[in-house]
N, C-alpha and C. Protein backbone atom coordinates (compact mmCIF):
# COMPACT_ATOMS: atom_id res chain seq x y z
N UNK A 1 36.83 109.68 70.14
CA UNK A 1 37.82 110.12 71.10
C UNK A 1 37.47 111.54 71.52
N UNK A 2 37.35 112.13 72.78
CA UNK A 2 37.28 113.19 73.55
C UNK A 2 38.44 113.73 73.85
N UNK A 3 38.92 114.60 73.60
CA UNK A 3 39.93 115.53 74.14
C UNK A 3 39.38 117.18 74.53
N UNK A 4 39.98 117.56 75.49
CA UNK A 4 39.16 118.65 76.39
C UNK A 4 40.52 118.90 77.00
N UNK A 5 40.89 120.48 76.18
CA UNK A 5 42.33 121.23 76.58
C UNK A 5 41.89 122.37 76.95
N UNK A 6 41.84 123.49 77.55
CA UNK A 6 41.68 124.65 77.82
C UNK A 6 42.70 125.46 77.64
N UNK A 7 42.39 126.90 77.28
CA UNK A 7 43.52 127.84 77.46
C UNK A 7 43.30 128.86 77.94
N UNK A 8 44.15 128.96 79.20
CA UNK A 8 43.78 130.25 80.00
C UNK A 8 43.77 131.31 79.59
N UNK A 9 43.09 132.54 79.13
CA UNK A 9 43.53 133.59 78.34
C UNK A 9 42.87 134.88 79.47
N UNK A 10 42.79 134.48 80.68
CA UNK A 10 42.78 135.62 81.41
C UNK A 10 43.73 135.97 82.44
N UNK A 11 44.25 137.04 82.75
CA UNK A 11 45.93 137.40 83.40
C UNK A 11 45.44 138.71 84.48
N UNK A 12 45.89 138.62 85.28
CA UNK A 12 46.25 139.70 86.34
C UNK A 12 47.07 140.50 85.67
N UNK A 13 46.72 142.09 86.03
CA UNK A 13 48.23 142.90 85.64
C UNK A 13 47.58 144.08 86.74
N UNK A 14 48.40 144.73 86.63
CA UNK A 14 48.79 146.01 87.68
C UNK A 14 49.12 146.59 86.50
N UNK A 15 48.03 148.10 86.94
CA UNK A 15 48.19 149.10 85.65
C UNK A 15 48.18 150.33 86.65
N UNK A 16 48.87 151.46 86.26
CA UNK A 16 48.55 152.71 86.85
C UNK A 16 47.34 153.06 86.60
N UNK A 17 47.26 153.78 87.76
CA UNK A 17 45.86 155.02 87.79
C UNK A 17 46.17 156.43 87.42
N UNK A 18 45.66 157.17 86.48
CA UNK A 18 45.62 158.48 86.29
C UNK A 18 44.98 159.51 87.33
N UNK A 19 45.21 160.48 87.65
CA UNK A 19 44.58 161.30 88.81
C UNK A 19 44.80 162.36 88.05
N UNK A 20 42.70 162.46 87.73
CA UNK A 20 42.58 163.94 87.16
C UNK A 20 42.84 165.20 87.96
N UNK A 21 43.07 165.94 87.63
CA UNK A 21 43.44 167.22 88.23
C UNK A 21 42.42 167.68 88.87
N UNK A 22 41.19 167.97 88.11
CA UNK A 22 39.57 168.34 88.52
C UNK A 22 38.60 167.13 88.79
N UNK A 23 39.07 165.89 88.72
CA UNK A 23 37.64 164.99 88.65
C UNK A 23 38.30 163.84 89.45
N UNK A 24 37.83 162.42 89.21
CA UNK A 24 38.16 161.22 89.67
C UNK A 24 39.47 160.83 89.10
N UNK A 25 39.93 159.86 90.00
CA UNK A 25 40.95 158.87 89.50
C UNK A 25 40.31 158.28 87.81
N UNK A 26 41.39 158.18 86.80
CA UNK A 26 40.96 157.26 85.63
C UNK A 26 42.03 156.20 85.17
N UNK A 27 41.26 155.32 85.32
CA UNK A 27 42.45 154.32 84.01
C UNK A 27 43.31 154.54 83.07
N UNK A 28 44.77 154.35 83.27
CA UNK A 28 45.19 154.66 81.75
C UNK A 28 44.86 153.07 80.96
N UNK A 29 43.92 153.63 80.19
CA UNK A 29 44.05 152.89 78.94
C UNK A 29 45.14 152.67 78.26
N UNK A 30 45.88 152.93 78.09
CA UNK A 30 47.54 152.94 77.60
C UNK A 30 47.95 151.82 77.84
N UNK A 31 48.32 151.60 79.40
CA UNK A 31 48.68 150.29 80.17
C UNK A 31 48.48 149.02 79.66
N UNK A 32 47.02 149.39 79.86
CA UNK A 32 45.36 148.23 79.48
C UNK A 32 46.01 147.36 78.18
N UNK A 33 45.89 148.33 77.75
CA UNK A 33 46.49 148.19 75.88
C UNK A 33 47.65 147.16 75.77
N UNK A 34 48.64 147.54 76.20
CA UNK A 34 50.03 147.13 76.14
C UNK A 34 50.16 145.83 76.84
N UNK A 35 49.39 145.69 77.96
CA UNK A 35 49.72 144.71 79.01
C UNK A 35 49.05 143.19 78.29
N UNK A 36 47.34 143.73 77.23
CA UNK A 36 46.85 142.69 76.78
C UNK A 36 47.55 142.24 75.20
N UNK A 37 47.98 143.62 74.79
CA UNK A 37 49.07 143.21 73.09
C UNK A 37 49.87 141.82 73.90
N UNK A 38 50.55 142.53 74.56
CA UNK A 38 51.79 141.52 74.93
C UNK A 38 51.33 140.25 75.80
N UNK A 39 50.52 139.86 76.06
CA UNK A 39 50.25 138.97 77.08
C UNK A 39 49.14 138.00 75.98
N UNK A 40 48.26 138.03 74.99
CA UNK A 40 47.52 137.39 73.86
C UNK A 40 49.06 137.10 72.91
N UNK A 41 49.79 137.78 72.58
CA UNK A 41 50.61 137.54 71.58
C UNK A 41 51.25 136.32 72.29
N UNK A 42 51.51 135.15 70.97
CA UNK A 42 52.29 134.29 71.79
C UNK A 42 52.51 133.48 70.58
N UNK A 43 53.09 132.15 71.03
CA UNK A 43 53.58 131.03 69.67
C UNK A 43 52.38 130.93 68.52
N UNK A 44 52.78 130.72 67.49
CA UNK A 44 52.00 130.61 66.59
C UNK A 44 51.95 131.60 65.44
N UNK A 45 51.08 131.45 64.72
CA UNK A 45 50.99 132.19 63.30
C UNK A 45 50.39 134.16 63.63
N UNK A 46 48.89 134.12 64.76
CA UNK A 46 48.48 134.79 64.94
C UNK A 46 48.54 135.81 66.11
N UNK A 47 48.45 137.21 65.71
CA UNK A 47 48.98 137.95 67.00
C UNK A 47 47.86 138.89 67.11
N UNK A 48 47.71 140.01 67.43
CA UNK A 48 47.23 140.67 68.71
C UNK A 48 47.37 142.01 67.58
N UNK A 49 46.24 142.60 66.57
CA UNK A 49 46.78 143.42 65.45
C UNK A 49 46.28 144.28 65.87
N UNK A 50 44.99 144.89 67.15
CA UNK A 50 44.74 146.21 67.74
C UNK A 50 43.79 145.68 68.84
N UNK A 51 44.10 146.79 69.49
CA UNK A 51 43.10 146.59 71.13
C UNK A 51 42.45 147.82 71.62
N UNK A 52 41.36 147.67 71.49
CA UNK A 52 40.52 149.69 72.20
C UNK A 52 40.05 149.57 73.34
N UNK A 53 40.71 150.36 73.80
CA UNK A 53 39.73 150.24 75.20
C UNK A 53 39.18 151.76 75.56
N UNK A 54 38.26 151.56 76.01
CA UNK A 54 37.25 153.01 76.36
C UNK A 54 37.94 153.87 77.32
N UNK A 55 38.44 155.38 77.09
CA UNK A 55 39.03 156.09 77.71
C UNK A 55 38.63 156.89 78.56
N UNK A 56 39.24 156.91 80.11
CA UNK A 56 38.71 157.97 80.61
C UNK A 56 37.83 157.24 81.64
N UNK A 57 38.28 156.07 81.97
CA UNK A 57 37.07 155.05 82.85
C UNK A 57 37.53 155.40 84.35
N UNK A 58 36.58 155.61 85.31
CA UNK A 58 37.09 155.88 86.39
C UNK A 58 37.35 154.88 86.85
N UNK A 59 38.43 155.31 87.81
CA UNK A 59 38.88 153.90 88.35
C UNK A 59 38.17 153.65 89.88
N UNK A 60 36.87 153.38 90.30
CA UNK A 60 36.34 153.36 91.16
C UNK A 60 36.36 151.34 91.16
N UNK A 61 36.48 151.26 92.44
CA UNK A 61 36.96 149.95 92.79
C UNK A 61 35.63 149.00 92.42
N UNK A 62 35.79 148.02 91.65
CA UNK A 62 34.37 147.07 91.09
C UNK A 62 34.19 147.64 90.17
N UNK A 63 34.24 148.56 89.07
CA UNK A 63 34.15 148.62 88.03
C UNK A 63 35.38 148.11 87.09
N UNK A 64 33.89 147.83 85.72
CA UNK A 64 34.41 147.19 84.96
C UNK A 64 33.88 147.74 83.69
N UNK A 65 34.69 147.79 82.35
CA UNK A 65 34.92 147.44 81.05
C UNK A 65 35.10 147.17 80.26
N UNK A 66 34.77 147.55 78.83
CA UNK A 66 34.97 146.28 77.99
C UNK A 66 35.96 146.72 76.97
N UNK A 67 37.26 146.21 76.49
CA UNK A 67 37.96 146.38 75.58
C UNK A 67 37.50 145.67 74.54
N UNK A 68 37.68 145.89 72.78
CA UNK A 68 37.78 145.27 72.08
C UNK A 68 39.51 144.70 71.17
N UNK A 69 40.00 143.89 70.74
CA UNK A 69 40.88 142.87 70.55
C UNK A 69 40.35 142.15 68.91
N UNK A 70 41.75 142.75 67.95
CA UNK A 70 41.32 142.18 66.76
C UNK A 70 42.85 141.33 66.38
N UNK A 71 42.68 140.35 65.62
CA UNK A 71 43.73 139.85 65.70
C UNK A 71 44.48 139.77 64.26
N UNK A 72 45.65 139.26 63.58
CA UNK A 72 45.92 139.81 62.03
C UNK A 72 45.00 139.19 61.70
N UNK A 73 44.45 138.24 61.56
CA UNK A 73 43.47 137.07 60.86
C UNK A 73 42.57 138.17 60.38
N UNK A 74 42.54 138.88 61.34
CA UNK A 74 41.05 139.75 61.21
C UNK A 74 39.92 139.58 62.16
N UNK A 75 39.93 138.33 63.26
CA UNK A 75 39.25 137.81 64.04
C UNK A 75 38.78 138.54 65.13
N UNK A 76 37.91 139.01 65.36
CA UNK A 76 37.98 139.78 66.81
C UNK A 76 37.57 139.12 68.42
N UNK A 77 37.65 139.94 69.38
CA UNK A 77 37.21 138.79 70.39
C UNK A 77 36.70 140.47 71.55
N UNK A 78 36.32 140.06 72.55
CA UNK A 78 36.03 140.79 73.58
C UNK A 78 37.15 140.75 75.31
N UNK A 79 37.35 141.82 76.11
CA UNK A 79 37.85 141.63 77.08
C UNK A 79 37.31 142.26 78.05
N UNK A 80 37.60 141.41 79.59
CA UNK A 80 36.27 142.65 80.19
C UNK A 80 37.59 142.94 81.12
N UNK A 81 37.49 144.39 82.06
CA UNK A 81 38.81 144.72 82.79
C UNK A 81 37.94 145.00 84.02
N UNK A 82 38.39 144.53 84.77
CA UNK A 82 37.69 145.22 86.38
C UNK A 82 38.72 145.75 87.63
N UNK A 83 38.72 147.06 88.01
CA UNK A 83 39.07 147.83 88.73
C UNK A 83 38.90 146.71 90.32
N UNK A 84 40.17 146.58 90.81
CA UNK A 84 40.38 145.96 91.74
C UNK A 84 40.54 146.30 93.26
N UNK A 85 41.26 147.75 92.95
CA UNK A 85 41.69 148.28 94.14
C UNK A 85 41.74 149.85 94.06
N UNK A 86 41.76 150.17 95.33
CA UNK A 86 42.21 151.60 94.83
C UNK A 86 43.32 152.30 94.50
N UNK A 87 44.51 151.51 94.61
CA UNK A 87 45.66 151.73 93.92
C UNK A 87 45.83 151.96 92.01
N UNK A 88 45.17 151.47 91.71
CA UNK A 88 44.85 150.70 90.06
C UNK A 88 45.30 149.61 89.81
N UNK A 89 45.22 148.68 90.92
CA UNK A 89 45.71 146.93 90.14
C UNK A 89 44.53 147.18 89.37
N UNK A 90 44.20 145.98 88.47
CA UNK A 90 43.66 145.46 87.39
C UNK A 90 43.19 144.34 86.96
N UNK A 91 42.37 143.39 87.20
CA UNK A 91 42.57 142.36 86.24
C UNK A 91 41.72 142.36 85.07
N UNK A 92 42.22 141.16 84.16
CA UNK A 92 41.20 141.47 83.28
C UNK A 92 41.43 140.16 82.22
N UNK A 93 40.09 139.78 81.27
CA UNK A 93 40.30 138.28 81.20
C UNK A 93 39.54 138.31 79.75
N UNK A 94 39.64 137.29 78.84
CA UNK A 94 39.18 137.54 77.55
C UNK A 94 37.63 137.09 77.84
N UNK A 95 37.03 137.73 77.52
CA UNK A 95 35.40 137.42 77.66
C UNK A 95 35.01 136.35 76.48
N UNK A 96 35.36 137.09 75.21
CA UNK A 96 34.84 136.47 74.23
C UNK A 96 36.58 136.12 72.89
N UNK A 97 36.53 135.14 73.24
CA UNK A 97 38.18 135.12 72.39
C UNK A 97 37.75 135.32 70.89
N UNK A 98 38.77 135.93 70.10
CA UNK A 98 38.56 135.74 68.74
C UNK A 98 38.91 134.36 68.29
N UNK A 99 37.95 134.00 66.89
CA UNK A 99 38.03 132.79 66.66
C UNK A 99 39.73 132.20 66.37
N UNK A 100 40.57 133.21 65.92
CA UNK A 100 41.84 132.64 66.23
C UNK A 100 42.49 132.24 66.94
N UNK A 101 42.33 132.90 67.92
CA UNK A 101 42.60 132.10 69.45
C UNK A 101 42.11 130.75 69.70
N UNK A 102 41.28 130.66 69.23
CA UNK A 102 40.87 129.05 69.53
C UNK A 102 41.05 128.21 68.01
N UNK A 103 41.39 128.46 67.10
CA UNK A 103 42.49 127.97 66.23
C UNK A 103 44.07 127.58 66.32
N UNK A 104 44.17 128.58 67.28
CA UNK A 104 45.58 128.39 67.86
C UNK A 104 45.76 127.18 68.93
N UNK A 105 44.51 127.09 69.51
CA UNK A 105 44.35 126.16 70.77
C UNK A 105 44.52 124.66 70.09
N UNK A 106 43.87 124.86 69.17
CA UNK A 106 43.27 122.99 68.48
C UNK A 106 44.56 122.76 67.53
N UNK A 107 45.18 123.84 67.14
CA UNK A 107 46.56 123.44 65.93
C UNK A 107 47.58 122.75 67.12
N UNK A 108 47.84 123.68 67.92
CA UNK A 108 49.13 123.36 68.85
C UNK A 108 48.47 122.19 69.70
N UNK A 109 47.14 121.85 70.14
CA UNK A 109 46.87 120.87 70.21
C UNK A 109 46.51 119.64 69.96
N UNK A 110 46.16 119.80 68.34
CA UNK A 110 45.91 118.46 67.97
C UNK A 110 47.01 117.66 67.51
N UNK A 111 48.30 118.36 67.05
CA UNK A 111 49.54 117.19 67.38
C UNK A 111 49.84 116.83 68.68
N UNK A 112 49.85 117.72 69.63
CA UNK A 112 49.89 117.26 71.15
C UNK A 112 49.53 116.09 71.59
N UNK A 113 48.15 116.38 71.57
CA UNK A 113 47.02 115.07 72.12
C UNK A 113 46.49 114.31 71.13
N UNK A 114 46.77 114.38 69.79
CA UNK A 114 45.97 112.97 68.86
C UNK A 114 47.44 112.69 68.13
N UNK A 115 48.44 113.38 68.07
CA UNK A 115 50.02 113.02 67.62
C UNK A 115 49.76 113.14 66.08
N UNK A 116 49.29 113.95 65.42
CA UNK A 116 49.00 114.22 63.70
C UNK A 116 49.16 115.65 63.48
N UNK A 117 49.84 116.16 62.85
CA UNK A 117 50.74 118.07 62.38
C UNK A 117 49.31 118.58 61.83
N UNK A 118 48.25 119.24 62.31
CA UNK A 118 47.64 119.77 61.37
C UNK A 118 48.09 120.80 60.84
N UNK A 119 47.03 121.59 59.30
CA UNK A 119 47.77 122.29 58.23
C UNK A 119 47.12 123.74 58.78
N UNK A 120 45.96 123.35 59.36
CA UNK A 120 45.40 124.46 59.41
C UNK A 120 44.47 124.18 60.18
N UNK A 121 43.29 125.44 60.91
CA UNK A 121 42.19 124.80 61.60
C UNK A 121 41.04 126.21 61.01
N UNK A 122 40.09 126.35 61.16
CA UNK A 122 39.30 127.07 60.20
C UNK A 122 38.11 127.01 61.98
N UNK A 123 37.72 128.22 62.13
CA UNK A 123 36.50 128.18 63.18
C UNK A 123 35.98 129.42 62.69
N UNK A 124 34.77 129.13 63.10
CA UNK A 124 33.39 130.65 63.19
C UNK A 124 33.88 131.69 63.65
N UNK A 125 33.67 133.03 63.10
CA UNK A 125 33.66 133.90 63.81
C UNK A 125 32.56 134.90 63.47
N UNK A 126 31.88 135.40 64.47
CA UNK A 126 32.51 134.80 66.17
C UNK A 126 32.01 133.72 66.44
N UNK A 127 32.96 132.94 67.34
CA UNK A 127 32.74 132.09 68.16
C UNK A 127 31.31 132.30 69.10
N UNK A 128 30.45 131.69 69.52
CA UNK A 128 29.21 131.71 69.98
C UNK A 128 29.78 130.95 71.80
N UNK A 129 29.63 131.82 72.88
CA UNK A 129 29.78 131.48 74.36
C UNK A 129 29.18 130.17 74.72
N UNK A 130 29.83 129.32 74.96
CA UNK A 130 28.93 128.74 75.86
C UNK A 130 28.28 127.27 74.52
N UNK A 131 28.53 127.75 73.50
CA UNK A 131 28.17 126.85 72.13
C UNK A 131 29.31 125.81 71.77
N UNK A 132 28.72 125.01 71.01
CA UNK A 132 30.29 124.22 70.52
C UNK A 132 29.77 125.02 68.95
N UNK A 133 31.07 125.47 68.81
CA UNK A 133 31.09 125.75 67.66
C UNK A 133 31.87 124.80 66.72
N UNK A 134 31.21 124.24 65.94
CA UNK A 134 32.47 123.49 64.90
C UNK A 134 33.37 124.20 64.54
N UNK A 135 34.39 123.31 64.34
CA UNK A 135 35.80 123.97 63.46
C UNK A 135 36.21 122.69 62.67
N UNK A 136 37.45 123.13 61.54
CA UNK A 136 37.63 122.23 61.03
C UNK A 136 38.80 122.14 60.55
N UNK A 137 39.68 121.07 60.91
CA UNK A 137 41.82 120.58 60.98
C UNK A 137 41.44 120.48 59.73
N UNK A 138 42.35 121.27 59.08
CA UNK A 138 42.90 120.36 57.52
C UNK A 138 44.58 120.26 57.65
N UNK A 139 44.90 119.00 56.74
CA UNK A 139 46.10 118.46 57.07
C UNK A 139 46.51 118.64 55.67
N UNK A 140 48.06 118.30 55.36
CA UNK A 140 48.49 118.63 54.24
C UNK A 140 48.20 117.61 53.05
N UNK A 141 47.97 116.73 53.13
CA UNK A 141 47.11 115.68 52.45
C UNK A 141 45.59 116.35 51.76
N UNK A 142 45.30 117.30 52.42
CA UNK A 142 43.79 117.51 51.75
C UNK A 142 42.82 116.96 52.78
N UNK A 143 42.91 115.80 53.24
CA UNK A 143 42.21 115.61 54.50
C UNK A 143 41.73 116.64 55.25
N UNK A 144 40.27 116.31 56.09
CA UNK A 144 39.93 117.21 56.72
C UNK A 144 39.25 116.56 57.87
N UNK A 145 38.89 116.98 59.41
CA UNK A 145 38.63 116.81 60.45
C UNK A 145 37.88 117.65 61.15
N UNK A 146 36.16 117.04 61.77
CA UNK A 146 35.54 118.07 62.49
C UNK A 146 36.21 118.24 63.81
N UNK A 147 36.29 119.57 64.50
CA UNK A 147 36.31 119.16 65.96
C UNK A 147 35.34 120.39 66.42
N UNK A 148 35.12 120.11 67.82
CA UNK A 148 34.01 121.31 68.14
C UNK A 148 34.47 121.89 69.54
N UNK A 149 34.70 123.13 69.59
CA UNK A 149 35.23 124.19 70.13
C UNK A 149 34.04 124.83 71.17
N UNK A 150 34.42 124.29 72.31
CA UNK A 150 33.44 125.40 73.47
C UNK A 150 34.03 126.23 74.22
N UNK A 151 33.56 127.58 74.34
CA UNK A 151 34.06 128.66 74.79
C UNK A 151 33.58 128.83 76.25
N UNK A 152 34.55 128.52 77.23
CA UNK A 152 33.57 128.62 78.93
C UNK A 152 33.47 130.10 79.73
N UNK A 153 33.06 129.97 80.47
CA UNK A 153 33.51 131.13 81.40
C UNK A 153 34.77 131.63 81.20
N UNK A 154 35.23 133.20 81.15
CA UNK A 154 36.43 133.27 81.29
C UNK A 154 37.35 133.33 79.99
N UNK A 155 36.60 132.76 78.87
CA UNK A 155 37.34 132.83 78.02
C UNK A 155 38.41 131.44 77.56
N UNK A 156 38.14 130.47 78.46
CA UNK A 156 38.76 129.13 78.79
C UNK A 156 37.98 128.57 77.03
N UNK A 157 39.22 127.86 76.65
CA UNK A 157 39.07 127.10 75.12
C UNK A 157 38.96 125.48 75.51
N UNK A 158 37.69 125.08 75.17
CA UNK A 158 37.99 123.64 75.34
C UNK A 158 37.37 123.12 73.66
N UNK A 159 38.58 122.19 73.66
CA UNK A 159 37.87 121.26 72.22
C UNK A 159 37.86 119.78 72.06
N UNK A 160 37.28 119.16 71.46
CA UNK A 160 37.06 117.73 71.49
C UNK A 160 36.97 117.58 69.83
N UNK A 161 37.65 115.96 69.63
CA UNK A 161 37.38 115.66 68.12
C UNK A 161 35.70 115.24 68.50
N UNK A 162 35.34 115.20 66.84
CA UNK A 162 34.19 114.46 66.61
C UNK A 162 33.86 112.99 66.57
């Protein structure tokens, strides 16, 4: 059986621009921060335990950077942010999810779409782009289940049983 769920984990936000006194417009990183805590945090066991983003980025329109994103698990993942406008909209999208994130995807989904509570789901980290990475459902029985986890463009979670 094939199952192939995705999870969007990249969001538009509108962040202010800082205006140095002596130099260029810069990003508040501040924003950055807050907009991705709260927007990764969501149902489930795992949340959103720190986010860095590089300070002081000008905000020149088409540029882009990279935040890093660790989660309680301990899992980390990557985000890239790109300067949109010259106002400081923002978007910005998970590049590389931490492997919890896509634990979160296959738990809340594998009762969904195969109708069985798993106990737990166990994946690589890191997750490898573009790879199926195995992972593996354990149920409260002791039972256990491969499924394999591909990470697309974007940060999009797709998984399939074995």
């Amino acid at each position: 059986m094939n199952i192939a769920k995705g999870a969007a984990l990249g969001l538009v936000m509108a962040s202010s621009v800082l205006v140095a006194a002596c130099g260029p417009a810069t990003v508040d990183a501040t924003s950055v921060v807050d907009d991705v805590r709260s927007s990764i945090d969501g149902p489930g066991s795992v949340e959103v335990d720190t986010v860095t983003c590089p300070q002081d980025e000008v905000a020149e329109v088409g540029a882009t950077f990279t935040c890093q994103h660790v989660l309680t698990d301990g899992s980390e993942g990557e985000i890239t942010v790109t300067v949109r406008d010259d106002k400081g909209a923002l978007t910005w999208e998970v590049s590389r999810p931490a492997s919890g994130q896509a634990e979160q995807v296959v738990l809340t989904g594998y009762e969904r779409e195969i109708g069985r509570k798993a106990k737990s789901v166990d994946c690589p980290d890191p997750l490898e782009d573009g790879a199926k990475n195995t992972c593996t459902v354990e149920f409260a029985n002791g039972e256990s289940r491969k499924v394999v986890v591909t990470v697309k463009d974007g940060g999009d979670i797709r998984w399939r049983t074995r």
